[in-house]
C-alpha atoms as a PDB file:
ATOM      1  CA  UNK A   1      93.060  89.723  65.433  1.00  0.00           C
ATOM      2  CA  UNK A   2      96.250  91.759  65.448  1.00  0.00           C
ATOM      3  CA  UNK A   3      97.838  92.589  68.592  1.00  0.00           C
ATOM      4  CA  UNK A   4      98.427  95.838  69.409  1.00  0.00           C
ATOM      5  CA  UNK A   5     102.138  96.601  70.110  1.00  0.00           C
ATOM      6  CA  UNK A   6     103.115  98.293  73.669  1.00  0.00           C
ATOM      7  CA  UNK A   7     104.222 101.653  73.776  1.00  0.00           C
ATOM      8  CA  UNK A   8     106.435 103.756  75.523  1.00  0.00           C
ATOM      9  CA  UNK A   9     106.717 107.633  76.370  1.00  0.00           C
ATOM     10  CA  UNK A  10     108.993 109.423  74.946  1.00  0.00           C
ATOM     11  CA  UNK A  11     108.236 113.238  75.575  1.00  0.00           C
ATOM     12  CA  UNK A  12     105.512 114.546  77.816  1.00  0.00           C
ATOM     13  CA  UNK A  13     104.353 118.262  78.422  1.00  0.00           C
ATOM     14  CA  UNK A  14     101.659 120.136  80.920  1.00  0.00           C
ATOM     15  CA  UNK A  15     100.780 123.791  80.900  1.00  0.00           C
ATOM     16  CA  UNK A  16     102.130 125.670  83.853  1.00  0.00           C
ATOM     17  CA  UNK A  17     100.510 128.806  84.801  1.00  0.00           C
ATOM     18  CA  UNK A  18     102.021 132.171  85.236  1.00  0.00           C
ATOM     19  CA  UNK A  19     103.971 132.159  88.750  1.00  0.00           C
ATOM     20  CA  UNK A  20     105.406 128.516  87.893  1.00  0.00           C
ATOM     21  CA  UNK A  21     109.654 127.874  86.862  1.00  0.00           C
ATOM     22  CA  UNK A  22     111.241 125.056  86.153  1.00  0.00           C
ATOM     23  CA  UNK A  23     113.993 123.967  88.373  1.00  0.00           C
ATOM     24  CA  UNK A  24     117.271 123.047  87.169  1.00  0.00           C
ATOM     25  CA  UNK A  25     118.232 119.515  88.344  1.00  0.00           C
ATOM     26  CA  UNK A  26     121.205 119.040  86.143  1.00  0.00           C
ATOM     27  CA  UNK A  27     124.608 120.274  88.400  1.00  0.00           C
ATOM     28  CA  UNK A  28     124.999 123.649  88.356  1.00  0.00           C
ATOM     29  CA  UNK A  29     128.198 125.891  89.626  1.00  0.00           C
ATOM     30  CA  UNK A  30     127.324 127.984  92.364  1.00  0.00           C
ATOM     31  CA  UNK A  31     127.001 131.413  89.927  1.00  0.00           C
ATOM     32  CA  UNK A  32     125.333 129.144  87.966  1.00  0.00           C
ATOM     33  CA  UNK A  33     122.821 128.489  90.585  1.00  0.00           C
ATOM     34  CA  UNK A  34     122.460 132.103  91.669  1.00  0.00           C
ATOM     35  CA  UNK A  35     121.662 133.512  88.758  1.00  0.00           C
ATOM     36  CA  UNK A  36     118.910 131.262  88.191  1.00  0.00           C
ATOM     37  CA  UNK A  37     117.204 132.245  91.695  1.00  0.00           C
ATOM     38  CA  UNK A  38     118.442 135.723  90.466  1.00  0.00           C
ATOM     39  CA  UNK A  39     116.165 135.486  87.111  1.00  0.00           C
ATOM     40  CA  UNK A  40     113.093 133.818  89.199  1.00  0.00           C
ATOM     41  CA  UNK A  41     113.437 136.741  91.640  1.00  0.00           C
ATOM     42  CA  UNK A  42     113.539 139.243  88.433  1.00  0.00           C
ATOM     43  CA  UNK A  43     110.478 137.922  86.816  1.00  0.00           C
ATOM     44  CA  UNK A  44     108.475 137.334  90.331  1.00  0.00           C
ATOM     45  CA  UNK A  45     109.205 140.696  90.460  1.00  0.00           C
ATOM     46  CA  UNK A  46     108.217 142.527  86.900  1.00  0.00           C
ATOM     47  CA  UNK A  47     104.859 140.617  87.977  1.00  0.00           C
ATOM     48  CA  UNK A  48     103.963 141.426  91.089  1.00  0.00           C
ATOM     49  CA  UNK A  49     102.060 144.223  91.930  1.00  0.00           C
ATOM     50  CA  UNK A  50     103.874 144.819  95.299  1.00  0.00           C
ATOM     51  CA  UNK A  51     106.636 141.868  95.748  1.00  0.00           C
ATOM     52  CA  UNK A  52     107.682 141.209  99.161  1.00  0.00           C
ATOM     53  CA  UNK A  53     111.768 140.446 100.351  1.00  0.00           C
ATOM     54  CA  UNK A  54     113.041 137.966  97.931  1.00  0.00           C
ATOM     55  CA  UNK A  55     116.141 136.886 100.822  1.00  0.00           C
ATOM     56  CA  UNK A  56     114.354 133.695 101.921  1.00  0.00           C
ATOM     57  CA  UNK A  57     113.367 132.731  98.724  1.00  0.00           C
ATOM     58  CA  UNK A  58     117.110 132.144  97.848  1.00  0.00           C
ATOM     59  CA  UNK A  59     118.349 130.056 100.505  1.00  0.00           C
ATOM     60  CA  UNK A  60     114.943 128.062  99.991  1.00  0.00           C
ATOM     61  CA  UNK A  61     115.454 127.761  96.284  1.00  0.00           C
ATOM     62  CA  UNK A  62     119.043 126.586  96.896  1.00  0.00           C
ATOM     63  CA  UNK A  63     117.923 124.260  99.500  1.00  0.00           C
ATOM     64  CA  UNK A  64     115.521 122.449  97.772  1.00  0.00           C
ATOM     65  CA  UNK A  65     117.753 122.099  95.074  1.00  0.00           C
ATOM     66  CA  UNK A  66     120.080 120.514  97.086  1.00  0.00           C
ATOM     67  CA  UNK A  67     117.991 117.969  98.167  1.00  0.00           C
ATOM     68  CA  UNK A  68     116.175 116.626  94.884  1.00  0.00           C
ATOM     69  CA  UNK A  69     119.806 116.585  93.602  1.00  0.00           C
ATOM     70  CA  UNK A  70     120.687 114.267  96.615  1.00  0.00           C
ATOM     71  CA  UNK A  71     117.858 111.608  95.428  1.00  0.00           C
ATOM     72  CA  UNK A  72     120.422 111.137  92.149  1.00  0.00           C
ATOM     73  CA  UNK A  73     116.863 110.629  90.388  1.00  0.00           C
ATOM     74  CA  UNK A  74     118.027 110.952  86.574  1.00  0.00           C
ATOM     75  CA  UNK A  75     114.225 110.940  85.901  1.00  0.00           C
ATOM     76  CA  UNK A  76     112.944 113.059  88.551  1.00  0.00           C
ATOM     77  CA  UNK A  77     111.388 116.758  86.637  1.00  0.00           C
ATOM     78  CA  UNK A  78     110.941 119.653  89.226  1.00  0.00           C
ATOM     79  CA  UNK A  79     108.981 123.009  88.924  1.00  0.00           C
ATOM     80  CA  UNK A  80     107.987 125.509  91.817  1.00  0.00           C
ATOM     81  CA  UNK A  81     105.595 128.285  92.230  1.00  0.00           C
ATOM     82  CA  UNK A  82     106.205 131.547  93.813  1.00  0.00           C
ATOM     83  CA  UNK A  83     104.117 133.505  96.290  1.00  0.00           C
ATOM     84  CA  UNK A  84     104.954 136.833  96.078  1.00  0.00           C
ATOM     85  CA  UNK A  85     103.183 138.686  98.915  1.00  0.00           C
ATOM     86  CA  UNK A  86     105.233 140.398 102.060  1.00  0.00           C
ATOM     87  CA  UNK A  87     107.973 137.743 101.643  1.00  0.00           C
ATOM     88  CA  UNK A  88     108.811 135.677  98.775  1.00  0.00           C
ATOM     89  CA  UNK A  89     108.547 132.366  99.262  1.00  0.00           C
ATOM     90  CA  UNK A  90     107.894 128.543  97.403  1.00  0.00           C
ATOM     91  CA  UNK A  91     104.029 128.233  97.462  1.00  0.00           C
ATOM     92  CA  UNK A  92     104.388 124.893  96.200  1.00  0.00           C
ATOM     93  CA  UNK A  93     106.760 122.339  94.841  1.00  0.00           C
ATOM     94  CA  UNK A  94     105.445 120.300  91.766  1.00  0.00           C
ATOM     95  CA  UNK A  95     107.953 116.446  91.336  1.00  0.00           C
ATOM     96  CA  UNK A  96     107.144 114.827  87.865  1.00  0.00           C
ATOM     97  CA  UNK A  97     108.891 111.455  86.663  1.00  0.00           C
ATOM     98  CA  UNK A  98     108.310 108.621  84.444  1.00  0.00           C
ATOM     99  CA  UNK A  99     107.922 105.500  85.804  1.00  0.00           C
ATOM    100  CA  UNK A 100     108.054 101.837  84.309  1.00  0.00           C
ATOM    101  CA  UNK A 101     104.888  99.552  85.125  1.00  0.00           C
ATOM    102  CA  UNK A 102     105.974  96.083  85.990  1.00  0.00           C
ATOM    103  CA  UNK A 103     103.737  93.131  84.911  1.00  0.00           C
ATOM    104  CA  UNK A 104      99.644  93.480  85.855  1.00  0.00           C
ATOM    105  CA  UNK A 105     100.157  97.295  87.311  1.00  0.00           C
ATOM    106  CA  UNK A 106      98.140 100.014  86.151  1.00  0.00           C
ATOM    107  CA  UNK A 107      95.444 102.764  87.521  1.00  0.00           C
ATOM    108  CA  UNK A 108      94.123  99.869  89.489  1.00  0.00           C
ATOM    109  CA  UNK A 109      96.715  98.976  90.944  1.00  0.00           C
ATOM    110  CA  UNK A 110      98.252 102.651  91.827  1.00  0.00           C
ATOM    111  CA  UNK A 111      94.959 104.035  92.891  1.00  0.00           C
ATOM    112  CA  UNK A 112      94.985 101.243  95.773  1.00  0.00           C
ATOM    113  CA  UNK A 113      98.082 101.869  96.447  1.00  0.00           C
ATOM    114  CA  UNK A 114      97.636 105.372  97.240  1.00  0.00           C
ATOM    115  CA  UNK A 115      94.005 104.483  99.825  1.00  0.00           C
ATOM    116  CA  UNK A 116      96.348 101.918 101.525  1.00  0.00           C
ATOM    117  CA  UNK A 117      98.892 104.587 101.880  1.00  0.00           C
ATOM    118  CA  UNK A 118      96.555 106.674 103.456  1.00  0.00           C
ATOM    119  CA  UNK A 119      95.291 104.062 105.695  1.00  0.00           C
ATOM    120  CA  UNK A 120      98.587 102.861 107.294  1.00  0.00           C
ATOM    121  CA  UNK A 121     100.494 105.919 107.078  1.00  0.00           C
ATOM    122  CA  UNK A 122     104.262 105.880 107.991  1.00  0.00           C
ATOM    123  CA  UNK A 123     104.928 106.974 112.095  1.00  0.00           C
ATOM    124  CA  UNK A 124     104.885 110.455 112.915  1.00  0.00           C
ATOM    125  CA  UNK A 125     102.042 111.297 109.987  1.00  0.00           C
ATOM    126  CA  UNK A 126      98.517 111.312 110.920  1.00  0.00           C
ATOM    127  CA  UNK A 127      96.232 112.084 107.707  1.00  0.00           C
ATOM    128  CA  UNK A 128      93.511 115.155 108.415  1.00  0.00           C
ATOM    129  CA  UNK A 129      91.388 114.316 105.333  1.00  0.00           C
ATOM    130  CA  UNK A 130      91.877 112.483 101.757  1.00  0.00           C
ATOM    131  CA  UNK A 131      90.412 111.016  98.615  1.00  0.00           C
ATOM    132  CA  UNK A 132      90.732 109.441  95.171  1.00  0.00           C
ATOM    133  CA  UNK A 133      89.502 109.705  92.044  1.00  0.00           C
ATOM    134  CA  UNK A 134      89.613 108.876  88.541  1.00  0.00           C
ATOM    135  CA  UNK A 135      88.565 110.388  85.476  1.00  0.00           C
ATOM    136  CA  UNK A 136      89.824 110.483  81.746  1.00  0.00           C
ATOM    137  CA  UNK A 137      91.667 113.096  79.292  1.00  0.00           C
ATOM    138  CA  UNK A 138      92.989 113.434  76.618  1.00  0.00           C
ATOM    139  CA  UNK A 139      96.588 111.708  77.654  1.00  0.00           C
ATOM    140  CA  UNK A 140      94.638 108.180  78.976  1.00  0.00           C
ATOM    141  CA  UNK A 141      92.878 107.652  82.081  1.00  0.00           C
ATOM    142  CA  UNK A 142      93.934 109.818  85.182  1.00  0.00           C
ATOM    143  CA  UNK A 143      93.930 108.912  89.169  1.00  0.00           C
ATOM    144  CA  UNK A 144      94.005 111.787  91.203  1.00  0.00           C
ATOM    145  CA  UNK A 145      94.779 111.944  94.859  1.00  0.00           C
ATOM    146  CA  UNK A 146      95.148 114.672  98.018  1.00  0.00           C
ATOM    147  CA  UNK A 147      96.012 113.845 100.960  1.00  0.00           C
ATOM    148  CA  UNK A 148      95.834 116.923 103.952  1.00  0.00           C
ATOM    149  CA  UNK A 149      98.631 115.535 106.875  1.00  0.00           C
ATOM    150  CA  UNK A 150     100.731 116.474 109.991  1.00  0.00           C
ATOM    151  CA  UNK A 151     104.331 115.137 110.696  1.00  0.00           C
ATOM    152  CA  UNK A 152     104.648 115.362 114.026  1.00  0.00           C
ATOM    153  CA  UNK A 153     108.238 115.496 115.915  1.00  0.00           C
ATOM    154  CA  UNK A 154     108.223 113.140 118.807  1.00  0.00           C
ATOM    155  CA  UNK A 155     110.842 115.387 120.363  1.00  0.00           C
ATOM    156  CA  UNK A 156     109.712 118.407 120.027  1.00  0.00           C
ATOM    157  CA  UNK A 157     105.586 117.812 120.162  1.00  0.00           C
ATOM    158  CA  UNK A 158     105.652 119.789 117.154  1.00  0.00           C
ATOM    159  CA  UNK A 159     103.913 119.467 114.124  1.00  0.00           C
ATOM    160  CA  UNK A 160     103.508 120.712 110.403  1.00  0.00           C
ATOM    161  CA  UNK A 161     101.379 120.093 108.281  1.00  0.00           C
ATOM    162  CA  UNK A 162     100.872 119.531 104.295  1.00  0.00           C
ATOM    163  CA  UNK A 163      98.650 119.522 101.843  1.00  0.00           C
ATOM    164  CA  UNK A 164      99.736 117.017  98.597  1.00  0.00           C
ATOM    165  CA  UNK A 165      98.168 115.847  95.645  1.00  0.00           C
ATOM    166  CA  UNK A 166      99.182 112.858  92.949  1.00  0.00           C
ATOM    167  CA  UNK A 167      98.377 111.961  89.918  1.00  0.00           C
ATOM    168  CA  UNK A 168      99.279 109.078  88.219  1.00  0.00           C
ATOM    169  CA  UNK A 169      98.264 109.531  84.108  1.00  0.00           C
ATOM    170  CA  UNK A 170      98.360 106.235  82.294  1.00  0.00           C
ATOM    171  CA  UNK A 171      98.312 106.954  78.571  1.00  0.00           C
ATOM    172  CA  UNK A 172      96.275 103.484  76.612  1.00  0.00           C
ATOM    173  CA  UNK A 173      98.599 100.300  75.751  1.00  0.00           C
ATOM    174  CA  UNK A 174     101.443 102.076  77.453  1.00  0.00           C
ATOM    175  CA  UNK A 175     104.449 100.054  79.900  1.00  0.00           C
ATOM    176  CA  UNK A 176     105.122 103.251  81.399  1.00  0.00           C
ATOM    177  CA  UNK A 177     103.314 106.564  83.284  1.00  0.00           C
ATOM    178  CA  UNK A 178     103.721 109.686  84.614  1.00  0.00           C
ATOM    179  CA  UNK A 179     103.779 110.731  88.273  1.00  0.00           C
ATOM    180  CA  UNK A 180     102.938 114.068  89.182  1.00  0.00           C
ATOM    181  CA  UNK A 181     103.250 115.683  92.855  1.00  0.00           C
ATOM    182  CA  UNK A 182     102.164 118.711  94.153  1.00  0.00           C
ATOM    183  CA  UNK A 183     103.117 119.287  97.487  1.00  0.00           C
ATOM    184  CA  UNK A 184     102.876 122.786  99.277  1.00  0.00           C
ATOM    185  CA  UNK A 185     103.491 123.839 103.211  1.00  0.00           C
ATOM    186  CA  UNK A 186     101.806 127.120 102.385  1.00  0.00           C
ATOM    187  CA  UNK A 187      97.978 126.245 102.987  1.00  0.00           C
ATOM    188  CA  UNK A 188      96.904 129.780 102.375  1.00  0.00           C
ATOM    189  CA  UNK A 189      98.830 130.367  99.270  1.00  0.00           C
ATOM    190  CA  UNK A 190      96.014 128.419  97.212  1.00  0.00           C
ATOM    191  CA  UNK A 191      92.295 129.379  96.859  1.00  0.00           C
ATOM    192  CA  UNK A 192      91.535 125.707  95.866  1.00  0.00           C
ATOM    193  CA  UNK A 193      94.701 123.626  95.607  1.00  0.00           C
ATOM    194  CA  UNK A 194      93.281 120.243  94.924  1.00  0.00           C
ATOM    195  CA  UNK A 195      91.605 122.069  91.624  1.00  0.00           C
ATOM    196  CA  UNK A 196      94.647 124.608  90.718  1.00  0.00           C
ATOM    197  CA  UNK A 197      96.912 121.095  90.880  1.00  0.00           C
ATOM    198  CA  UNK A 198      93.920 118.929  88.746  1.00  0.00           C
ATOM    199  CA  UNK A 199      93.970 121.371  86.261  1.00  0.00           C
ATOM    200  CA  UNK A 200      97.655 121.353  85.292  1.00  0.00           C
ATOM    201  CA  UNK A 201      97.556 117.299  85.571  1.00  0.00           C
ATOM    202  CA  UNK A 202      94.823 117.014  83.350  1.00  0.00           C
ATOM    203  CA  UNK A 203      96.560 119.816  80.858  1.00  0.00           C
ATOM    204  CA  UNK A 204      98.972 116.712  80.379  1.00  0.00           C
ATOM    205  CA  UNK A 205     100.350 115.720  76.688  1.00  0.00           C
ATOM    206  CA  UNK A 206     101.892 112.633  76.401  1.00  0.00           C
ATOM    207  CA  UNK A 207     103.910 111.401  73.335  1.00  0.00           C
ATOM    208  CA  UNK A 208     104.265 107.593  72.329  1.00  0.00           C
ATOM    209  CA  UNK A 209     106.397 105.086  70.362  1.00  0.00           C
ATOM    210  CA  UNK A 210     106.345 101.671  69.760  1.00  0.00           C
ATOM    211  CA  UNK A 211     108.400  99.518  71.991  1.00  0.00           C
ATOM    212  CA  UNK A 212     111.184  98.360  69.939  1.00  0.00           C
END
């Protein structure tokens, strides 16, 4: 029996819904930077029916910005969505990046990594509610995760909280996947954000080539 050569990804697409941009992680001059937020703002605008104030949106645009660029992640993807209403601002942030699988990993292996996660979170984040699951598409098999948490400040007694999903899709006889995050501090700006974030996850295309 012939073995079946690994694989490797070499492009990957999803379908993002009206409201979504891409975010420019390459370095950018500062013009350069403000007339991207400039043509977000522009389009966010033509759309809406009645667009709030779009002058928090650009200090939040550039600020996030700033820090993806500080992880120096040359594989990190970034896209946000925009919430138009009374005052513009990010309704969520979506991180995508391939990611090598060392030896024996795989959707076993990340989905229990994601429940032990959530059991022993980090200090300072307590976890409202979560769950996992798994189904498959098109791309290979899918594990989904949302987590609902607080970070609390020690400090100041404050907290915030989160709402995050993940989705790890491992395309078949593949050494590498893709991680997707959605991650939004808006909890009213989705009707159903563990579905509105499945939906583009599962719109995933992945394609392959042999491992040379």
């Amino acid at each position: 029996m012939r073995t079946r050569r690994k694989q490797e990804v070499v492009d990957w697409t999803i379908d993002l819904p009206p409201g979504w941009f891409m975010m420019p992680l390459e370095q950018l001059s500062t013009p350069e930077q403000s007339q991207w937020i400039e043509e977000v703002i522009a389009q966010v605008q033509e759309a809406a029916v009645e667009p709030g104030s779009p002058t928090a949106l650009r200090s939040e645009l550039a600020q996030l910005r700033t820090e993806l660029l500080r992880q120096q992640n040359p594989w990190l993807n970034a896209a946000v969505s925009i919430r138009p209403e009374k005052v513009m601002t990010v309704g969520c942030l979506l991180l995508t990046s391939i990611i090598e699988l060392e030896e024996g990993e795989g959707p076993d292996s990340f989905a229990a990594g994601v429940e032990e996660a959530f059991a022993h979170p980090a200090r300072g984040t307590r976890t409202h509610s979560s769950r996992v699951w798994r189904e498959h598409i098109d791309a290979g098999e899918l594990v989904g995760s949302f987590q609902r948490f607080e970070i609390v400040d020690y400090g100041e007694g404050i907290g915030t909280v989160e709402d995050r999903t993940v989705f790890g899709v491992f395309p078949e006889n593949c050494i590498e996947f893709i991680r997707f995050e959605f991650r939004t501090w808006d909890l009213a700006a989705h009707a159903d954000f563990i579905d509105e974030t499945s939906v583009i996850a599962r719109s995933a295309r992945v394609a392959l080539a042999n491992v040379s």
